[in-house]
Every structure is written in C-alpha cells, then in structure tokens.
C-alpha atoms as a PDB file:
ATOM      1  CA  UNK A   1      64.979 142.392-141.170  1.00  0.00           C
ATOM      2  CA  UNK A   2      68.055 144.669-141.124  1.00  0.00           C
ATOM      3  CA  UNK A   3      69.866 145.489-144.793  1.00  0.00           C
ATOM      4  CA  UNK A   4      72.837 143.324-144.984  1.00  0.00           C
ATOM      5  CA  UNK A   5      75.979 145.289-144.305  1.00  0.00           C
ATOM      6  CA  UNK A   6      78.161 145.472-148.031  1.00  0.00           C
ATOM      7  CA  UNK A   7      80.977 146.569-146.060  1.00  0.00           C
ATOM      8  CA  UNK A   8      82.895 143.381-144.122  1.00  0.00           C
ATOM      9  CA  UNK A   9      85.417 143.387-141.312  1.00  0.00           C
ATOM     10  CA  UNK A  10      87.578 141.419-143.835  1.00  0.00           C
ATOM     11  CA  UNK A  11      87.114 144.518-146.405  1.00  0.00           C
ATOM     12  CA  UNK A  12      87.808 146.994-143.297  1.00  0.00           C
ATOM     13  CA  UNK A  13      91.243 145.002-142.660  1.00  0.00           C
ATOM     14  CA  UNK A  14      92.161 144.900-146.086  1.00  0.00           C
ATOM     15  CA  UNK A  15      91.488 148.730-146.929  1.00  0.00           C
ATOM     16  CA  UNK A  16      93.185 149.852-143.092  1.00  0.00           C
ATOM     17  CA  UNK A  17      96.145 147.712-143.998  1.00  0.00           C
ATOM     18  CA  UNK A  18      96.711 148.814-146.990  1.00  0.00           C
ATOM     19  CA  UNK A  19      96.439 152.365-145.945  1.00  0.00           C
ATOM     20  CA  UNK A  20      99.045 151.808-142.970  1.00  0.00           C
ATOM     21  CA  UNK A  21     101.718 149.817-145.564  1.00  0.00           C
ATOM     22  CA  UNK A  22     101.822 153.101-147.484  1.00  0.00           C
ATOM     23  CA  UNK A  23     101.141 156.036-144.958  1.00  0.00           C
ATOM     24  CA  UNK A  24     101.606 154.387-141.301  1.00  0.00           C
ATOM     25  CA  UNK A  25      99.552 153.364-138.463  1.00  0.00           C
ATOM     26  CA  UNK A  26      98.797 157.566-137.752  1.00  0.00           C
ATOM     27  CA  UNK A  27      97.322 157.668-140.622  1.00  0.00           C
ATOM     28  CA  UNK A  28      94.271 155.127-139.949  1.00  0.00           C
ATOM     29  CA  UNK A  29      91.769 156.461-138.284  1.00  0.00           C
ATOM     30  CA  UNK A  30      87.708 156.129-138.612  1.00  0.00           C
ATOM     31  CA  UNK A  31      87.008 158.895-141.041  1.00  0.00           C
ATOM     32  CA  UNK A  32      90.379 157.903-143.459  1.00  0.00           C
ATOM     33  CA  UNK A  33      88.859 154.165-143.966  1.00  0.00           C
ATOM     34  CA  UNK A  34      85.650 155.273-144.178  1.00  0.00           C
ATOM     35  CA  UNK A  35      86.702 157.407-147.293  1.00  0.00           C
ATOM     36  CA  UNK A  36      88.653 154.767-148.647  1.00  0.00           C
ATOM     37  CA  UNK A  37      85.935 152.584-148.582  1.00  0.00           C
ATOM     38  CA  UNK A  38      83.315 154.675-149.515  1.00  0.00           C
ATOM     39  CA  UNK A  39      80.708 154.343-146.692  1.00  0.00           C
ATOM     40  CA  UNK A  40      80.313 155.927-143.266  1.00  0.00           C
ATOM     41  CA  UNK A  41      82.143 155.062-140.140  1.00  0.00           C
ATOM     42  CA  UNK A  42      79.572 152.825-139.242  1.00  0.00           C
ATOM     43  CA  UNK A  43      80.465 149.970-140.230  1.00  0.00           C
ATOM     44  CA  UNK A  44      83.875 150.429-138.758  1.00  0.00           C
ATOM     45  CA  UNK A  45      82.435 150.558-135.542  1.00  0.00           C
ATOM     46  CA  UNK A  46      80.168 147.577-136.120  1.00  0.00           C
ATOM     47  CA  UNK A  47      82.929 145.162-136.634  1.00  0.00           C
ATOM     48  CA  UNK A  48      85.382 146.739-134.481  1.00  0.00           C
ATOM     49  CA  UNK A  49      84.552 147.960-130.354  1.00  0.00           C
ATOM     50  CA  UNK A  50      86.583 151.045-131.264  1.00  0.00           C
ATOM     51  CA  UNK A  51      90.030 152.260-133.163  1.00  0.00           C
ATOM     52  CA  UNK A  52      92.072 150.700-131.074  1.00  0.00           C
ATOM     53  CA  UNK A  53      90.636 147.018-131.797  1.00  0.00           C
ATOM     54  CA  UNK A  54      91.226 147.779-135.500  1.00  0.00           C
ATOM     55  CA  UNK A  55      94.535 149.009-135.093  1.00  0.00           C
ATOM     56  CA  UNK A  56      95.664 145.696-132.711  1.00  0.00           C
ATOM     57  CA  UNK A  57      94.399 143.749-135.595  1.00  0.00           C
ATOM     58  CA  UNK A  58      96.666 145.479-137.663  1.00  0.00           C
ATOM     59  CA  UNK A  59      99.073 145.017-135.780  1.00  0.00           C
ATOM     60  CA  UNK A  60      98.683 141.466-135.277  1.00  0.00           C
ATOM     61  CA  UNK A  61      98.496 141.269-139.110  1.00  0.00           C
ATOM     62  CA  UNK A  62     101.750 142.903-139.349  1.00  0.00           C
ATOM     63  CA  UNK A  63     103.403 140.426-137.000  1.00  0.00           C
ATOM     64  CA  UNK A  64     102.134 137.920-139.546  1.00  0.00           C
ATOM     65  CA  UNK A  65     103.598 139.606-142.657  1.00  0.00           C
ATOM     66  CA  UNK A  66     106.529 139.532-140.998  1.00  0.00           C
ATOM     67  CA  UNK A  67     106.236 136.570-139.664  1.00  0.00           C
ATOM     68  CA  UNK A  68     105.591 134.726-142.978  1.00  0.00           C
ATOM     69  CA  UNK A  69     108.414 136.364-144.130  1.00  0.00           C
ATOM     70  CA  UNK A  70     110.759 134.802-141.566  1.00  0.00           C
ATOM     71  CA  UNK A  71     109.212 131.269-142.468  1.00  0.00           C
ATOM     72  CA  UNK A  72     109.967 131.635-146.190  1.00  0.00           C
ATOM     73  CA  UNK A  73     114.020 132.496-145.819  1.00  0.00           C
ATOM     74  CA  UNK A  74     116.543 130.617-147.473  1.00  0.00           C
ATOM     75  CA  UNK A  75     117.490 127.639-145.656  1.00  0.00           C
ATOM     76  CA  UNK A  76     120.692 126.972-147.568  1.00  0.00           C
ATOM     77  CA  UNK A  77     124.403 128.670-146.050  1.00  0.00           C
ATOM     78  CA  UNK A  78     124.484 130.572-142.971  1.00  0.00           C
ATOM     79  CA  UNK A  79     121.225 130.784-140.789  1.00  0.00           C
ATOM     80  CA  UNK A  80     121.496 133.474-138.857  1.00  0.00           C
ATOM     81  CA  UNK A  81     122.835 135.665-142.362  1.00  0.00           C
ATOM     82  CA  UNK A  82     119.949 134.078-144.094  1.00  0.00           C
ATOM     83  CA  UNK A  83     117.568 135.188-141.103  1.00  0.00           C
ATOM     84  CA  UNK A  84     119.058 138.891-140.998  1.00  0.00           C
ATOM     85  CA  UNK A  85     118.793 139.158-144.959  1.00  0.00           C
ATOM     86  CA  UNK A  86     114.924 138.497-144.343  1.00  0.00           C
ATOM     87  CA  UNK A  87     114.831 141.166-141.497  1.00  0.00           C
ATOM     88  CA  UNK A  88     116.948 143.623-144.014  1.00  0.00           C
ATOM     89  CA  UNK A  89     114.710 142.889-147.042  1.00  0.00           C
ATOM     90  CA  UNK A  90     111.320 143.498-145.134  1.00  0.00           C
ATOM     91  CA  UNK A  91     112.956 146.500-143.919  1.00  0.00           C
ATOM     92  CA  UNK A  92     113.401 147.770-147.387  1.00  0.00           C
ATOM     93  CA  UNK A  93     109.954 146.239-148.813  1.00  0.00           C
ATOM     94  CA  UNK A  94     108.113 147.356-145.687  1.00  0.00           C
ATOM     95  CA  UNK A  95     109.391 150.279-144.336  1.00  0.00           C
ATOM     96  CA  UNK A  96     106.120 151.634-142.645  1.00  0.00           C
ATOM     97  CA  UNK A  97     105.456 148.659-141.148  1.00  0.00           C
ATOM     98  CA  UNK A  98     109.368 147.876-140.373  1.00  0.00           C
ATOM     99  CA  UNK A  99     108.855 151.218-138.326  1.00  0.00           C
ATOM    100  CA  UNK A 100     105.919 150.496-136.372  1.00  0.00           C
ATOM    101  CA  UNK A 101     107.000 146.960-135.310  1.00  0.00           C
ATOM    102  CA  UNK A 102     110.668 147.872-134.635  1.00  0.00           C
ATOM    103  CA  UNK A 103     111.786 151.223-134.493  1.00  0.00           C
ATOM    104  CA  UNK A 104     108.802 152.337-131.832  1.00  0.00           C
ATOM    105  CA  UNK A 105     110.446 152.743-128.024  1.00  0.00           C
ATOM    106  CA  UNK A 106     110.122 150.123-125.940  1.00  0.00           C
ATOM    107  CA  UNK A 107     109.001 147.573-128.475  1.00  0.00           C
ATOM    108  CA  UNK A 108     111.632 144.257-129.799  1.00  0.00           C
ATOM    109  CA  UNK A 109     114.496 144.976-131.772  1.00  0.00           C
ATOM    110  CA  UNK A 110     115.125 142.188-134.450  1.00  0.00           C
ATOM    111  CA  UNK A 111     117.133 139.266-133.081  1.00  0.00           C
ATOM    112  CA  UNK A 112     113.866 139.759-129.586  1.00  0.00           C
ATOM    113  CA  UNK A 113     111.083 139.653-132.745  1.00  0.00           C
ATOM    114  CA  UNK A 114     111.966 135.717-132.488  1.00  0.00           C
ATOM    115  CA  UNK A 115     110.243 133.879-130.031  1.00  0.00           C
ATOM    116  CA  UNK A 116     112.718 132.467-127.459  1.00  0.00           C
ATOM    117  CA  UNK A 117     112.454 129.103-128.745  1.00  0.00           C
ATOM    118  CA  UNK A 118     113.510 130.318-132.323  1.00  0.00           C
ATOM    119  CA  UNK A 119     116.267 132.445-131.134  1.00  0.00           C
ATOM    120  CA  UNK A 120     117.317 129.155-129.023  1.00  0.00           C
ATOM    121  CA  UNK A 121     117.631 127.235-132.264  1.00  0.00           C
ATOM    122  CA  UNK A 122     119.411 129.599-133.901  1.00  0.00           C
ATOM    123  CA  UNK A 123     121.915 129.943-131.912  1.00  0.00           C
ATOM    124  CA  UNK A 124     122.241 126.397-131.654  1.00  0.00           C
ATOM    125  CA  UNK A 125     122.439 125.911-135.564  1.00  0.00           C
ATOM    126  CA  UNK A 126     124.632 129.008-136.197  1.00  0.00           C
ATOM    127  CA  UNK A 127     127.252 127.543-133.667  1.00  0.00           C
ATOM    128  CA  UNK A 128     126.874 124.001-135.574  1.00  0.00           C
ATOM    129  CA  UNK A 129     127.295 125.826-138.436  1.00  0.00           C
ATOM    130  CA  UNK A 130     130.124 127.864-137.815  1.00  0.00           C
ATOM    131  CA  UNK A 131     131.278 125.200-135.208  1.00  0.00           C
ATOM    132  CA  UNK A 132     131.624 127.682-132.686  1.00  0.00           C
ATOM    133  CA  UNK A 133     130.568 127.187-128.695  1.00  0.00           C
ATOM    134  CA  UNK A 134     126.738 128.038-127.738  1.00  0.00           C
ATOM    135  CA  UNK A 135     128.023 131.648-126.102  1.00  0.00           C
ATOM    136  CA  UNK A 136     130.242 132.312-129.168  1.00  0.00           C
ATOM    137  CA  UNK A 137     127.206 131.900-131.272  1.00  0.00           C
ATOM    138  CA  UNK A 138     124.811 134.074-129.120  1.00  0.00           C
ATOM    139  CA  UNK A 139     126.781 136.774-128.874  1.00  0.00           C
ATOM    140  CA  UNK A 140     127.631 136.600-133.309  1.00  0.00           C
ATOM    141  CA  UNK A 141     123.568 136.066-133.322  1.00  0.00           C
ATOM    142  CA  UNK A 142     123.323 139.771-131.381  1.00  0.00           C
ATOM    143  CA  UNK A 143     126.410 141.879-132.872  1.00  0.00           C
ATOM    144  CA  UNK A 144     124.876 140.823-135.972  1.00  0.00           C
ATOM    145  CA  UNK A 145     120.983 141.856-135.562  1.00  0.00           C
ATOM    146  CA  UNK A 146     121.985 145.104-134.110  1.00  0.00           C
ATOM    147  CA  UNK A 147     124.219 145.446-136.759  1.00  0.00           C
ATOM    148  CA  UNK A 148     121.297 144.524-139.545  1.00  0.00           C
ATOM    149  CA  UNK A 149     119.021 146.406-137.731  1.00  0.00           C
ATOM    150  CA  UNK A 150     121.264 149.475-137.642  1.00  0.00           C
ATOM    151  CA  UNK A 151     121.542 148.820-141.596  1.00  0.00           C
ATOM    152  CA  UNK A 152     117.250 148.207-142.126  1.00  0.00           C
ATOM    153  CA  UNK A 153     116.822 151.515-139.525  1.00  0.00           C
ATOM    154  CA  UNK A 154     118.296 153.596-142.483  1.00  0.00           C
ATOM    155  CA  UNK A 155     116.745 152.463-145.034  1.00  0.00           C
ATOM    156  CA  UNK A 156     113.625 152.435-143.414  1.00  0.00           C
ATOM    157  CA  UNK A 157     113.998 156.144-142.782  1.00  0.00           C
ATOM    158  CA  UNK A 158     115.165 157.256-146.241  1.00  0.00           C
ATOM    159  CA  UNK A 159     117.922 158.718-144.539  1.00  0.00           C
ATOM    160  CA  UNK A 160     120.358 156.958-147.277  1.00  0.00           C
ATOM    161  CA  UNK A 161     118.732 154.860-150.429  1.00  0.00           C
ATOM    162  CA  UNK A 162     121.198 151.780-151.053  1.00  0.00           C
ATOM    163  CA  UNK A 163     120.284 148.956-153.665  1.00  0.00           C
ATOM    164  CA  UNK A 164     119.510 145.734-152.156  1.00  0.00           C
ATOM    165  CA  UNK A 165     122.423 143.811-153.891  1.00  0.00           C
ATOM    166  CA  UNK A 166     124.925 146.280-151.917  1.00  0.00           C
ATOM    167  CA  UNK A 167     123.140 145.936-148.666  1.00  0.00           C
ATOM    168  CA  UNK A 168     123.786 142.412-148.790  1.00  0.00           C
ATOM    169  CA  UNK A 169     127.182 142.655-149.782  1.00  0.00           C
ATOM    170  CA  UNK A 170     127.755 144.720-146.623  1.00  0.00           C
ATOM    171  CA  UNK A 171     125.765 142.813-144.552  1.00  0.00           C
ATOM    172  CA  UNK A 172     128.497 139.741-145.579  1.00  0.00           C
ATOM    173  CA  UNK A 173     131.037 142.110-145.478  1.00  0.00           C
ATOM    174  CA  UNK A 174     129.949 142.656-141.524  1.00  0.00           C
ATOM    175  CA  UNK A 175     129.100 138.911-140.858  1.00  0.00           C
ATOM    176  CA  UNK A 176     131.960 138.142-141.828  1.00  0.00           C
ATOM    177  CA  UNK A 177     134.193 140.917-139.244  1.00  0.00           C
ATOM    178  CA  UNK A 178     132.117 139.650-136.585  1.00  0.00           C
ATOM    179  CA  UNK A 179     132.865 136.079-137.368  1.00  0.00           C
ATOM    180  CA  UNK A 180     136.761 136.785-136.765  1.00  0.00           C
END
C-alpha cells in the first residue's frame, strides 16, 4: 500500500491562495507552493491535472471571497451605495485579488460582477428607493460603479493611499451628484 499523501488539495488551496492575496496570481506557480509547503511538486500535480486547474480554483475561490462579501453588505439606506461601499472596501482589503478579478482586459467591471438577476433587483430597489423610474435607476446604478470602480482602481494600484472613512465620504459626495 502507497504512503498516505501529508500534503491535501485543501492544504494546496489554502497555501496558493494565500500566496496570490499577497503577491498575485503570477506569482503561483508549481515550484513557489511547493516551497511554501515544504514538499515537492508532486503533490501539486496529484490533486491538480496541471497549473492551470489550480489557478481556476483560485479563481473560483476568489469569486467566492468576493462574493461573500457582497452577501454580507449593509442592508440599511441606499442599496446600490451600500453595494458599491462593499466593492470599494474589498478593493482596499483585497487589492491583489481586486486586480485579477477586475482590472484584467476583457474581464467584468463591478456593476457586470453581479449576476443579471442581482443587477435586475437592484435597479429595481434603488429606483423604489430613490423613487426614481426603472431607466433612471439603471443608468445611477452604472455612473455610479464606474465611478466606484474608478475610485477602488486607485487604490488598488497604490497610485494614491486614501483612508477608508474619506473614500466613503467621496463616494457619498459622488452618489449624491449623480443623484441630481
């Protein structure tokens, strides 16, 4: 009978994750998570058909983190603020993986990353809200995700370090011009 592997797929996740949080997506690869975790690439390999299966689990685990993070926003006031403070603060928290699921050409930009279901009910509860028509709504729900994504895109690249309390002072500050 074959040794029993110490090294799991769950422990291969955990470590790759981790690693593309604080360094990005390039900087997984075979040998780096072998390293981390202190064995050879094999058991990468044996868990995974190749580096590209490990890094669309990552992926899909990203999606989740930022996923959960949508499903735990404030429900009181505004939605669609209280949805754009969300995208803004994992922006901020998550910057490497804010990059990789938003900033990469050709992927969603913020107000997309809903599923067209959500971004149908938000529009509908921002315009009862606000008490504004359905197209009135949709197009406050888009000014206002480019505009927070502009804002996250920013921060995300270090380009200009602003405490969170001020970002969502001007993110009011813009919800409210785009409101008028």
């Amino acid at each position: 009978m074959p040794p029993k592997q110490r090294i799991t797929r769950e422990m291969i996740l955990e470590r790759s994750f981790t690693m593309f949080c604080q360094e990005g997506m390039e900087a997984v690869n075979a040998r780096s998570v072998a390293k981390a975790l202190n064995c050879s690439t094999q058991p990468i390999f044996s868990y995974f058909t190749g580096m590209d299966d490990l890094k669309n689990a990552l992926e899909m685990k990203a999606k989740e983190t930022f996923e959960q993070a949508l499903n735990n926003y404030e429900t009181e006031g505004d939605p669609l603020l209280n949805v754009c403070r969300v995208y803004l603060r994992f922006g901020v928290e998550q910057p490497r993986l804010f990059a990789y699921l938003f900033m990469r050409p050709g992927h969603e930009l913020g107000y997309s990353v809903l599923k067209e279901a959500e971004q149908s009910e938000l529009v509908k509860r921002e315009a009862e809200c606000l008490n504004v028509s359905i197209e009135r709504a949709h197009r406050l729900c888009l000014d206002v995700t480019i505009f927070t994504h502009g804002l996250a895109t920013v921060q995300t690249t270090k380009q200009h370090q602003t405490p969170m309390e001020e970002l969502d002072a001007c993110l009011q500050r813009a919800f409210e011009c785009f409101k008028a």
